[in-house]
Every structure is written in C-alpha cells, then in structure tokens.
N, C-alpha and C. Protein backbone atom coordinates (compact mmCIF):
# COMPACT_ATOMS: atom_id res chain seq x y z
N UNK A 1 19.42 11.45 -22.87
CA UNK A 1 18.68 11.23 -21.63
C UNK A 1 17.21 10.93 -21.90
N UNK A 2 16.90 11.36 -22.75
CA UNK A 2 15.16 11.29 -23.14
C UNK A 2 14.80 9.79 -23.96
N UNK A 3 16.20 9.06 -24.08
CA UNK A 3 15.63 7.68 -24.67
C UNK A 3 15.78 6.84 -23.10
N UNK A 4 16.60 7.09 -22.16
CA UNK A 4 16.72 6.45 -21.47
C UNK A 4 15.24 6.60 -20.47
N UNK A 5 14.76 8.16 -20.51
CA UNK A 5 13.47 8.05 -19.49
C UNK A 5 12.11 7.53 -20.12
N UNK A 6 12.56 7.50 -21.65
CA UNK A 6 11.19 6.52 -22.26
C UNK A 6 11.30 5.17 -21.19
N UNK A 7 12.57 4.72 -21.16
CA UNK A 7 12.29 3.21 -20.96
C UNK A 7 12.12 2.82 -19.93
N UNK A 8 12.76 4.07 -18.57
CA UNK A 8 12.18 4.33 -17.33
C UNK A 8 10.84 3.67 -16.79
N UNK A 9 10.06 4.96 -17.98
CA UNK A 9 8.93 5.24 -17.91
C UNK A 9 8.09 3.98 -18.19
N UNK A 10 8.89 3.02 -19.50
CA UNK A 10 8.03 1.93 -19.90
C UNK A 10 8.11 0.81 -19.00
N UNK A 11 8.92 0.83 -18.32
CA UNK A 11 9.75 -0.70 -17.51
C UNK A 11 8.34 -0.32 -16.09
N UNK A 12 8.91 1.05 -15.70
CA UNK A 12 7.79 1.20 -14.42
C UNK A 12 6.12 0.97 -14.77
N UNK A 13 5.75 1.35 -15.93
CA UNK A 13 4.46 1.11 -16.10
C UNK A 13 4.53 -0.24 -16.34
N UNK A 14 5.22 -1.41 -17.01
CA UNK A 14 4.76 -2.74 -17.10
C UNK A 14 4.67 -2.88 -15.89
N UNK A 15 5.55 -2.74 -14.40
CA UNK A 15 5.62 -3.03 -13.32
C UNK A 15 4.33 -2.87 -12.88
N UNK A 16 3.73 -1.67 -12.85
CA UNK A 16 2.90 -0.55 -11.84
C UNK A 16 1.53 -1.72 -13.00
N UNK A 17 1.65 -2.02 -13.66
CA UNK A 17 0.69 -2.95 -14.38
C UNK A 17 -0.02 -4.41 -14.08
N UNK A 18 1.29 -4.77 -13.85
CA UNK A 18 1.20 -6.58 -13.65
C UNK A 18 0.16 -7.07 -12.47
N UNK A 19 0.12 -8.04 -12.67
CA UNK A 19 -0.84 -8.62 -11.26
C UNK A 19 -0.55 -8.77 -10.21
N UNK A 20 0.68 -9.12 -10.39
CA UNK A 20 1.87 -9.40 -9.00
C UNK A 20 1.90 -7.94 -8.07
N UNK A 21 1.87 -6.94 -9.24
CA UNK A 21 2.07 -5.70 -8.24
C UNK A 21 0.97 -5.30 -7.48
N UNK A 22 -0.12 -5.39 -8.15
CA UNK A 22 -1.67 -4.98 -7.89
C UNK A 22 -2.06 -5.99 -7.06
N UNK A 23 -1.40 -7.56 -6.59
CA UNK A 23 -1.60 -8.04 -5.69
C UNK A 23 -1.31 -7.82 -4.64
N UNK A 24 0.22 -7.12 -4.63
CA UNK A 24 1.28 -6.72 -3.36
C UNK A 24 0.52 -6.01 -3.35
N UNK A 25 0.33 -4.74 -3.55
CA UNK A 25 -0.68 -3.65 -3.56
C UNK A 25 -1.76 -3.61 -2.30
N UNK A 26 -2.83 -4.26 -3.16
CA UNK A 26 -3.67 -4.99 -1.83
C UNK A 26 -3.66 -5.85 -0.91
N UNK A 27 -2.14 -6.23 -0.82
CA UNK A 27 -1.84 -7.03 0.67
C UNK A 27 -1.55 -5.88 1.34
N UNK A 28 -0.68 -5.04 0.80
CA UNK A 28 0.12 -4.14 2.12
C UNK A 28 -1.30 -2.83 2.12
N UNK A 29 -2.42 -2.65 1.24
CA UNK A 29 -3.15 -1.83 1.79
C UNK A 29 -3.66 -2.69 2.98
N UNK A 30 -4.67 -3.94 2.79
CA UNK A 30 -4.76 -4.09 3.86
C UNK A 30 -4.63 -4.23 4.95
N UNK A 31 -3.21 -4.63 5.13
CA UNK A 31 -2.66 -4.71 6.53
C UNK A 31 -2.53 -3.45 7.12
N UNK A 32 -2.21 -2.61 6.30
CA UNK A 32 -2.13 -0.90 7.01
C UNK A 32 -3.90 -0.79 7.51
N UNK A 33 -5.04 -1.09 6.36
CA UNK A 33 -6.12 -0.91 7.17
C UNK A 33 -6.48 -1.47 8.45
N UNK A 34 -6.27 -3.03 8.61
CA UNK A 34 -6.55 -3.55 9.84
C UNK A 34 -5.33 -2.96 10.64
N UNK A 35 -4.30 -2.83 10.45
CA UNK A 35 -3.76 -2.27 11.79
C UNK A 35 -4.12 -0.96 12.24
N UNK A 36 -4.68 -0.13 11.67
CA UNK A 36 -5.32 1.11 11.88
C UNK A 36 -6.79 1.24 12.31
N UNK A 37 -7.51 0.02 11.78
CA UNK A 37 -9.04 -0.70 12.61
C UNK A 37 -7.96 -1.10 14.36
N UNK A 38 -7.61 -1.85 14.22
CA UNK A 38 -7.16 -2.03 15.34
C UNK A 38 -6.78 -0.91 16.61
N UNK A 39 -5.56 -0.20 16.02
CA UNK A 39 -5.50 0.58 16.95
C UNK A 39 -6.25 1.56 17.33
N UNK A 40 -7.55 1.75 16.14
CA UNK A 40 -8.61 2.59 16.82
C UNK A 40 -9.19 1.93 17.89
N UNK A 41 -9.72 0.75 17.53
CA UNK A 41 -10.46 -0.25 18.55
C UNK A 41 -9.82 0.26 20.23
N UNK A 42 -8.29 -0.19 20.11
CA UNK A 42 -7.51 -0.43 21.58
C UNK A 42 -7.82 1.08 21.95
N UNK A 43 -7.36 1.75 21.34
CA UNK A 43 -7.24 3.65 21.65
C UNK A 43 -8.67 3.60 22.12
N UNK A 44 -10.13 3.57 22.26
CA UNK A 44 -10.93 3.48 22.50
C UNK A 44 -11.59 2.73 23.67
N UNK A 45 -11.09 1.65 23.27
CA UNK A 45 -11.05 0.78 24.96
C UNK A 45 -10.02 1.40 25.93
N UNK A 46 -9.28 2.23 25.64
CA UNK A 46 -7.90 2.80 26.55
C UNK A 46 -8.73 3.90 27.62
N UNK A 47 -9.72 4.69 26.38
CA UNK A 47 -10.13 5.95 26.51
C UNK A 47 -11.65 5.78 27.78
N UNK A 48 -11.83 4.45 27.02
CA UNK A 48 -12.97 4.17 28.21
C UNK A 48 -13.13 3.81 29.16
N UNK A 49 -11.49 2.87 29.94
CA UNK A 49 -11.21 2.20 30.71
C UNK A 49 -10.51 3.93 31.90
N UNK A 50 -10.20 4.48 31.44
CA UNK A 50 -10.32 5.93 32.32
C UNK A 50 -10.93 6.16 33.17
C-alpha cells in the first residue's frame, strides 16, 4: 500500500502543480468572489429599499 500512496501522492502533486490547474484555480476563485461582491451589493439595496 505505501508504494501505491507514493504515487498517489506524486500524480496529485504534478496535478495540484501544473498551470492548467492554477489557472482553473483562479477562474473558479473568482467567480465565487464576484458572485459574493454581488450578492452583497443586491442584499444591501434589498435592505435599503425597506
């Protein structure tokens, strides 16, 4: 079992490495940020329109 989680371990770090991932990465952070800029924005205009 311990040769198989070396390679686990090595396959996920080339992954968790590459550019491709670290690109996906910062696509899907940002979209979580602007949608969370956003719904503060609306939640705020909601709160004021009261």
């Amino acid at each position: 079992m311990t040769g198989i989680g070396a390679i686990v371990r090595k396959e996920l770090a080339d992954h968790f490495s590459s550019y491709r991932f670290m690109i996906l990465f910062a696509l899907i952070a940002t979209t979580f940020i602007c949608f969370g800029v956003f719904c503060t924005v609306f939640m705020r205009q909601e709160i004021r329109s009261l």
